[in-house]
Protein backbone atom coordinates (compact mmCIF):
# COMPACT_ATOMS: atom_id res chain seq x y z
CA UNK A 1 120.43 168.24 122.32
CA UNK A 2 123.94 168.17 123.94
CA UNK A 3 126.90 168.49 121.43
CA UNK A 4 130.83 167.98 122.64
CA UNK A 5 133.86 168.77 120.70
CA UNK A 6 134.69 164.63 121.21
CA UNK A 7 132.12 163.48 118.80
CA UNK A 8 133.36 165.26 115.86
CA UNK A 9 135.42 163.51 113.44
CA UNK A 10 138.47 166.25 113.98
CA UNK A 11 138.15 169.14 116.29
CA UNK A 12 140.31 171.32 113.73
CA UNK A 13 136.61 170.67 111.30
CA UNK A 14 134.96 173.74 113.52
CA UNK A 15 137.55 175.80 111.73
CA UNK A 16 135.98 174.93 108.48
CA UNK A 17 132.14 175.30 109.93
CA UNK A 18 131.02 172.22 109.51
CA UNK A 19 128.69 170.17 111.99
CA UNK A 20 129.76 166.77 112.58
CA UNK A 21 128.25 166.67 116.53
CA UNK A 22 126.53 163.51 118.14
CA UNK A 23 123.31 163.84 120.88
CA UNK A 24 124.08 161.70 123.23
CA UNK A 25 121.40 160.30 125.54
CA UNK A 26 121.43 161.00 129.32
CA UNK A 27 121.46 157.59 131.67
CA UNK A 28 119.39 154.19 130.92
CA UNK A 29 121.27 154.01 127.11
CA UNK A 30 120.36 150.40 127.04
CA UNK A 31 116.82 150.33 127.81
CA UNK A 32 116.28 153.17 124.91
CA UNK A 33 118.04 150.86 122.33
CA UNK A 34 115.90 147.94 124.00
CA UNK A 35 113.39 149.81 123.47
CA UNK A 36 114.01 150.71 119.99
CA UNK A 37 114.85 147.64 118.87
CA UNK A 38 111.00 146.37 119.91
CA UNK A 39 109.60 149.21 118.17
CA UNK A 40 111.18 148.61 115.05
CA UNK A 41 110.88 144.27 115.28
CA UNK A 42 107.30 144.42 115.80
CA UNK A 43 106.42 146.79 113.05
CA UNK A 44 108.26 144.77 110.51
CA UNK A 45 106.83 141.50 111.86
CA UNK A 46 102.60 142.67 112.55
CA UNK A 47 103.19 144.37 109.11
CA UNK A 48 104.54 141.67 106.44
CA UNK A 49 101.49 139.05 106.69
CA UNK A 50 99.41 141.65 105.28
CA UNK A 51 101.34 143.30 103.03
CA UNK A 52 102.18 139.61 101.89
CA UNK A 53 98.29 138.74 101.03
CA UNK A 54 97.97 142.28 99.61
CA UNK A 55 101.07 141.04 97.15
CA UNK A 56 99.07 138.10 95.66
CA UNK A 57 95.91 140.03 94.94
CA UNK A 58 97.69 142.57 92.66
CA UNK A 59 100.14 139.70 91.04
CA UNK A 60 103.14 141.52 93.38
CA UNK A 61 105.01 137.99 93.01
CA UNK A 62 108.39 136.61 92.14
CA UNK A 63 107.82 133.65 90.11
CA UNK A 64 109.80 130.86 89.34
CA UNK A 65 111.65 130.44 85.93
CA UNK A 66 112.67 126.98 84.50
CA UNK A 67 115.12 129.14 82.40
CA UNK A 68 117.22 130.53 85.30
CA UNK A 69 119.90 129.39 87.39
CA UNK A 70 119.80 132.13 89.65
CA UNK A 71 116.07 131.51 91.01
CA UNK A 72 115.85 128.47 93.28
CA UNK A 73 112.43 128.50 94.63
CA UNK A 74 109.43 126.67 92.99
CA UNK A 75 106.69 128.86 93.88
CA UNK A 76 105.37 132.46 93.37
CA UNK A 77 107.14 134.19 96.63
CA UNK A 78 105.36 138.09 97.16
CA UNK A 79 107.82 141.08 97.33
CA UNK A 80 106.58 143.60 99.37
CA UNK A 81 108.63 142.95 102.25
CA UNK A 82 111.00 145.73 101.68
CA UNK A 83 107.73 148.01 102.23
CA UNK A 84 107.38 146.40 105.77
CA UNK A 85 110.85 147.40 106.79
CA UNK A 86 110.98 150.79 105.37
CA UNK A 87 107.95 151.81 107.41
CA UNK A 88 109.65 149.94 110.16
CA UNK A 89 112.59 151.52 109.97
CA UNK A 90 111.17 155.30 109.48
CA UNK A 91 108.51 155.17 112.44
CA UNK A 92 111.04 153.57 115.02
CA UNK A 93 113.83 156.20 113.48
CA UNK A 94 111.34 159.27 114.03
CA UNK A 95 110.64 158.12 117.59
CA UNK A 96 113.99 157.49 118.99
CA UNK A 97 116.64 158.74 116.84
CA UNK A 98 117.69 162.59 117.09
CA UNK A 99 119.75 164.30 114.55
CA UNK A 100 119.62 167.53 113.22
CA UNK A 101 116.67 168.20 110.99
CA UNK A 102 119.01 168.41 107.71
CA UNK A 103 119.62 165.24 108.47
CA UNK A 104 116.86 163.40 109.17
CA UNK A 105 115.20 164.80 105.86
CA UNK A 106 118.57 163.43 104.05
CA UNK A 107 118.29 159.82 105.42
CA UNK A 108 114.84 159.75 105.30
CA UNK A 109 114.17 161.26 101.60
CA UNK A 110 116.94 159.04 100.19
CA UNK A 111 115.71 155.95 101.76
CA UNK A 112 112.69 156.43 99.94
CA UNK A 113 114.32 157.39 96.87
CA UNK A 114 116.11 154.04 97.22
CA UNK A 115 112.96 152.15 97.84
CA UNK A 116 110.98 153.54 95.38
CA UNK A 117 112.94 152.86 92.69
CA UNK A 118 113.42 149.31 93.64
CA UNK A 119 110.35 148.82 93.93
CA UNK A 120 109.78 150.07 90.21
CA UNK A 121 112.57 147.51 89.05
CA UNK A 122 110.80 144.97 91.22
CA UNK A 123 107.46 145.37 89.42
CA UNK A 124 109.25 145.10 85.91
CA UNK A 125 110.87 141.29 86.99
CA UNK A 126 107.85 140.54 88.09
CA UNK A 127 106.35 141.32 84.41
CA UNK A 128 109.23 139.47 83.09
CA UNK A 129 110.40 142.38 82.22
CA UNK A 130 114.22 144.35 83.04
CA UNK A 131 114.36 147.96 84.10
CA UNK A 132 116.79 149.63 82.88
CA UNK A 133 120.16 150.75 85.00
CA UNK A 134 120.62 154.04 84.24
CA UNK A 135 117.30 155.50 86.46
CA UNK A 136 118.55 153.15 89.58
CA UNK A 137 121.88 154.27 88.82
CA UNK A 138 120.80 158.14 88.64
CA UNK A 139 118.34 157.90 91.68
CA UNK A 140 120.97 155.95 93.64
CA UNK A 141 123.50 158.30 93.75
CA UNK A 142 121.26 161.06 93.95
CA UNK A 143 120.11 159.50 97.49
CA UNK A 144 123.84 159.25 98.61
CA UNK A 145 124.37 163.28 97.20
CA UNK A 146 122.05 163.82 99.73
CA UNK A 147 123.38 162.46 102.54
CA UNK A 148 126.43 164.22 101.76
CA UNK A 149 124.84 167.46 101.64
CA UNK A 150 123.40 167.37 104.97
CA UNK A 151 127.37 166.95 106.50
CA UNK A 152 127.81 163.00 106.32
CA UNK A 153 130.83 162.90 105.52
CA UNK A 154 134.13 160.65 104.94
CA UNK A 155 136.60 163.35 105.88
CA UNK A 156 139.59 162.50 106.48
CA UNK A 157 141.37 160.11 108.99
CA UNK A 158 144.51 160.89 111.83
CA UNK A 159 147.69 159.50 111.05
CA UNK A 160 148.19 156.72 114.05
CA UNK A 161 152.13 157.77 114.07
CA UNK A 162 151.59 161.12 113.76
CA UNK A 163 148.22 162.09 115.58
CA UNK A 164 147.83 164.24 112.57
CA UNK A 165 144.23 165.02 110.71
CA UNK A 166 144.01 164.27 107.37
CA UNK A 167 141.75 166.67 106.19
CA UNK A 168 140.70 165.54 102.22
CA UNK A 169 140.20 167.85 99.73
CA UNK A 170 136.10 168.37 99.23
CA UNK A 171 136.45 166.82 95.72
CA UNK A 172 137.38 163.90 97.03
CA UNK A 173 135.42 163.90 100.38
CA UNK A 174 131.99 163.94 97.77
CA UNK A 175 133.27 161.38 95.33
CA UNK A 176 134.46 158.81 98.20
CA UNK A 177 131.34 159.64 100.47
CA UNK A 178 128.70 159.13 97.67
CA UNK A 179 131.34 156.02 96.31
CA UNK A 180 131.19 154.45 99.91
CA UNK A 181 126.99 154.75 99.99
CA UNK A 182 126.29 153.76 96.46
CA UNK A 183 128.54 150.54 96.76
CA UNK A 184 127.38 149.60 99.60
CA UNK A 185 123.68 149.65 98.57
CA UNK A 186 124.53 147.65 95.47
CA UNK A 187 126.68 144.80 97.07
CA UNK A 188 123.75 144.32 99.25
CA UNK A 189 121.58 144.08 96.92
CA UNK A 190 124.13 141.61 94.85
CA UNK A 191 124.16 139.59 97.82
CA UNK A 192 120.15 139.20 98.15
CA UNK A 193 120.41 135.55 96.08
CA UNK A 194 118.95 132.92 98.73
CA UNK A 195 116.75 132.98 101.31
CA UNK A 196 117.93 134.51 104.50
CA UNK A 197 120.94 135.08 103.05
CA UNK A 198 120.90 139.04 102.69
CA UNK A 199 119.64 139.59 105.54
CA UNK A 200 121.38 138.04 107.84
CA UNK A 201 124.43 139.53 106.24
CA UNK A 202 122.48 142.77 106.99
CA UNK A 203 122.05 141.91 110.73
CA UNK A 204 125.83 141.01 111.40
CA UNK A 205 127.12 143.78 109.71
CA UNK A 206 124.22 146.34 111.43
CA UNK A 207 125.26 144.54 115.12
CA UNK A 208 129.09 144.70 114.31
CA UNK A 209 128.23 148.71 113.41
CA UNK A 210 125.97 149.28 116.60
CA UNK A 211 128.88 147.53 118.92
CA UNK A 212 131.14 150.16 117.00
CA UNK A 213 129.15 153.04 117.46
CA UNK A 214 128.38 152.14 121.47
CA UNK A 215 132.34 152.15 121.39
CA UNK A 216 132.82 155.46 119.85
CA UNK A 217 129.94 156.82 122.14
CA UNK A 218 128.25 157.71 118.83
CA UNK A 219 124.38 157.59 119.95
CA UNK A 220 122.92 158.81 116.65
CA UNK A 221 124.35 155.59 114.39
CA UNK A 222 124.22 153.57 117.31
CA UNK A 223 120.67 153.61 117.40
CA UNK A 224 120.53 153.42 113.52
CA UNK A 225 122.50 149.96 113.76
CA UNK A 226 120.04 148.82 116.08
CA UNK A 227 117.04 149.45 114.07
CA UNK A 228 118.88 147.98 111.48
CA UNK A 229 119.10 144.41 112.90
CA UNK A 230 115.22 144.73 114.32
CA UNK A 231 114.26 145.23 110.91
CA UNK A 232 116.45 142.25 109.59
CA UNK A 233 115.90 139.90 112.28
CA UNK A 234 112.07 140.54 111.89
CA UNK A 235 112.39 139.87 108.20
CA UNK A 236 114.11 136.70 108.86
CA UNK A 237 111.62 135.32 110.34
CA UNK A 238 109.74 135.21 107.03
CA UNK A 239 112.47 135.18 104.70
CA UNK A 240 114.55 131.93 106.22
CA UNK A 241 113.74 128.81 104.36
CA UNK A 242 111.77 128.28 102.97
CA UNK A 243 111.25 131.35 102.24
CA UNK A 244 107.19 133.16 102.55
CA UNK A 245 108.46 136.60 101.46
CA UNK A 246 110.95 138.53 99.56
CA UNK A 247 112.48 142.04 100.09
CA UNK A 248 113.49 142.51 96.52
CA UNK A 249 115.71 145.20 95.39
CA UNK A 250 113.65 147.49 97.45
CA UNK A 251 114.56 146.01 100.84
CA UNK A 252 118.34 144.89 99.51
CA UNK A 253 119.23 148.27 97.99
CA UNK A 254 117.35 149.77 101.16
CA UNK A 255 119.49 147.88 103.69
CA UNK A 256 122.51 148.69 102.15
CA UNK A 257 121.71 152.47 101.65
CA UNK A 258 121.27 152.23 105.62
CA UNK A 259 124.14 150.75 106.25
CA UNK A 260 126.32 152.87 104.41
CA UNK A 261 125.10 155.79 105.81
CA UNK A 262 125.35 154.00 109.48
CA UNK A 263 129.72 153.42 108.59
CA UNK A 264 129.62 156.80 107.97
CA UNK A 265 127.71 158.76 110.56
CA UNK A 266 129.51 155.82 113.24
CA UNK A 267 132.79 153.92 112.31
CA UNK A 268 134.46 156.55 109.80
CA UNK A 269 134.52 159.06 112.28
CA UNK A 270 137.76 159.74 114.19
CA UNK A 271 139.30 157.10 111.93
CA UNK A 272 142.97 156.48 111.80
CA UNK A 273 144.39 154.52 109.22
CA UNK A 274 143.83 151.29 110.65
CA UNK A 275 140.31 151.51 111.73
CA UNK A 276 139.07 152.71 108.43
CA UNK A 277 139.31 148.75 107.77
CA UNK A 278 136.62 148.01 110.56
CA UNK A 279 133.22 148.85 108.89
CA UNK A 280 134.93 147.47 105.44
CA UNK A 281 135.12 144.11 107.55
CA UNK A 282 131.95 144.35 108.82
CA UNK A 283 130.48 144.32 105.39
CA UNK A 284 133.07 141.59 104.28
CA UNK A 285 131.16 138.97 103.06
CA UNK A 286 128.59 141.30 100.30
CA UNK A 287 131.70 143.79 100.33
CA UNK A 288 134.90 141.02 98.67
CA UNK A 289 132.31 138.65 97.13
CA UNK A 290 130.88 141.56 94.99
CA UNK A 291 134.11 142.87 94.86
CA UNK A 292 135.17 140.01 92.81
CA UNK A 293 131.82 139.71 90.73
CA UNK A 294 132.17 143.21 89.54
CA UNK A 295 136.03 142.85 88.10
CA UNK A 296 134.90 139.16 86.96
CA UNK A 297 132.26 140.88 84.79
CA UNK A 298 133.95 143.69 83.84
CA UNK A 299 136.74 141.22 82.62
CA UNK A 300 134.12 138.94 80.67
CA UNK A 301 132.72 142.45 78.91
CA UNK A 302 129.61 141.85 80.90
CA UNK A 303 127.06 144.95 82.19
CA UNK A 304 127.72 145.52 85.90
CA UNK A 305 124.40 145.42 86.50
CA UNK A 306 123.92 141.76 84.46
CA UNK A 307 122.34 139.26 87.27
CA UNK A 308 124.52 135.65 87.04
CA UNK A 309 125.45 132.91 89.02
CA UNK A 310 129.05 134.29 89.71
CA UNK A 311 128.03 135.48 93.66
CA UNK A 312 129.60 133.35 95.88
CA UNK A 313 126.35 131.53 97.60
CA UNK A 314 125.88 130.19 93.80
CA UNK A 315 129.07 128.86 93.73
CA UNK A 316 129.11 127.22 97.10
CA UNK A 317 125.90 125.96 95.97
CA UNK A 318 127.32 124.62 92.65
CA UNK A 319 129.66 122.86 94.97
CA UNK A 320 126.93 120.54 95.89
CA UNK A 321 126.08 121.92 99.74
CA UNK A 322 122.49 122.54 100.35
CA UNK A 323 121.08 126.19 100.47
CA UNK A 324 120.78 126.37 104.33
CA UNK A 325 124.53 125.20 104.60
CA UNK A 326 125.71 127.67 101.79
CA UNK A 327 123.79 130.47 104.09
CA UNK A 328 124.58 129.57 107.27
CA UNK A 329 128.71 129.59 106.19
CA UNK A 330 128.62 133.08 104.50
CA UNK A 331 126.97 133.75 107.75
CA UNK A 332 129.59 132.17 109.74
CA UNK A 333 132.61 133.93 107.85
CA UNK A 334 130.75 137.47 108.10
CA UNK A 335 130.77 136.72 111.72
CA UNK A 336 134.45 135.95 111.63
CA UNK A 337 134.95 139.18 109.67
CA UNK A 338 132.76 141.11 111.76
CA UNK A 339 135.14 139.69 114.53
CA UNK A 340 138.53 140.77 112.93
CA UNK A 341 136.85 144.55 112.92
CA UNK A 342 135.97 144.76 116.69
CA UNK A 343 139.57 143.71 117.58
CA UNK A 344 140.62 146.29 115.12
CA UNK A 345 138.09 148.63 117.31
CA UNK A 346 139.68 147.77 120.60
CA UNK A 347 143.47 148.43 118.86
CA UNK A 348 142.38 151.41 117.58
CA UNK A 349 140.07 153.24 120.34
């Protein structure tokens, strides 16, 4: 494993022992992510037919309600997908990803964390039944204490005037690191409303962070990102209307775990001032949208955690545009987002 003083967030950080150093691989980087990205797209694809059948023979279904505006589809739709991408996303991350072993055990434990309990709160709704938010809460931030614990970390970011580091206090490195994961996972999740719509949101934003991280030279989240939009682009292909398969809040709450962690490990590092905007605008459209659900709710006396109609793709769709057309626009403007950060990239780098 080859470490430089370059890939850590601030040099003046070996002062305070702490890790922060990237692998990098030697020669043919492209083919490896190629590579990768096969790996991880043909797990997720061989792997969802079966897990799908396996979903109707133990009543692993989200069914339709007559009583709810949020659920658009008319027939039971299984929800094991997020089960296909996890395993997915593990094998092709212990094959070609290389990080230090605290690490790996961090991101790997609280992605399961993450998927286990979704899965839990998946098998309630499916039993017409709700979980309550306090475990997913609990377990949810537990995952993201984790991460931080094994030295992924929002530090601090250089003043672009200056050139100084801004080293945080470690108060406030914990709170905003476990802050950053855990909101990430759940506007994710918020956003999983239509078909395709999540994850394609997850793909954009994963690509946007992979172009980052290939920027940055930042191997380790580079390959992440990649794996990332395998996974999601694999999905799609049984998850775009009409939809044959669901990831629930397994898959959503898994995605977005990943993805936080990614903007960590890749985009937060070396930040200035300016670029700490670019993985926010990668994850625009789930990031604003929820953004304004949450203080909309919290405004109305609502639970956080209440499902409505308030996301934007239900509003678009109260409009009177057609599902596909209310996806492939959040799509678009995500896109456009994801845009705005890679200029910010090439100002900033």
């Amino acid at each position: 494993m080859n470490f430089s003083a370059e890939n850590e967030p601030f040099p003046s950080l070996r002062r305070h022992n702490v890790c922060n150093c990237y692998p990098a691989y030697s020669g043919g980087i492209p083919i490896v992510y190629t590579f990768a990205f096969a790996v991880a797209f043909a797990i997720v694809y061989f792997l969802i037919p079966p897990l799908r059948r396996l979903a109707f023979r133990i009543d692993f279904v989200d069914k339709p309600r007559e009583d709810s505006e949020r659920k658009i589809h008319r027939e039971p739709i299984p929800l094991t997908a997020g089960i296909a991408i996890f395993i997915g996303f593990v094998c092709t991350f212990l094959l070609f990803v290389e990080q230090e072993t605290s690490r790996t055990v961090a991101i790997l434990a609280g992605s399961f964390m993450v998927l286990a309990i979704g899965t839990i709160d998946d098998w309630y709704k499916t039993h017409r039944k709700e979980f309550p938010a306090m475990p997913k809460f609990l377990v949810q931030v537990a995952a993201a204490y984790l991460v931080y614990k094994s030295g992924i970390v929002f530090y601090g970011f250089s003043n672009p005037f200056t050139g100084q580091e801004v080293l945080l206090p470690e108060w406030l490195q914990l709170v905003l690191t476990v802050t950053w994961i855990f909101g990430v996972t759940t506007v994710i999740n918020f956003s999983d409303g239509m078909d395709g719509l999540a994850g394609g949101l997850s793909a954009i934003s994963a690509g946007t962070l992979f172009i980052v991280a290939l920027a940055k030279g930042q191997s380790s989240p580079a390959m992440m990102a990649i794996i990332v939009v395998a996974c999601a682009l694999a999905y799609l292909r049984y998850n775009k209307a009409p939809a044959k398969v669901f990831m629930g809040d397994a898959g959503a709450t898994f995605f977005g775990f990943l993805l936080g962690v990614i903007a960590l490990d890749g985009a937060f590092k070396q930040a200035t001032l300016l670029s700490l905007f670019i993985p926010i605008l990668a994850l625009g459209v789930p990031i604003f949208d929820n953004l304004f659900v949450v203080f909309r709710r919290l405004r109305q006396g609502k639970p956080i955690y209440q499902a409505d109609a308030s996301q934007a793709h239900y509003r678009l769709l109260s409009t009177g545009m057609k599902p596909k057309q209310v996806v492939a626009f959040l799509w678009l403007v995500n896109v456009c987002l994801s845009m705005m950060s890679i200029i910010l990239l090439l100002l900033t780098v």
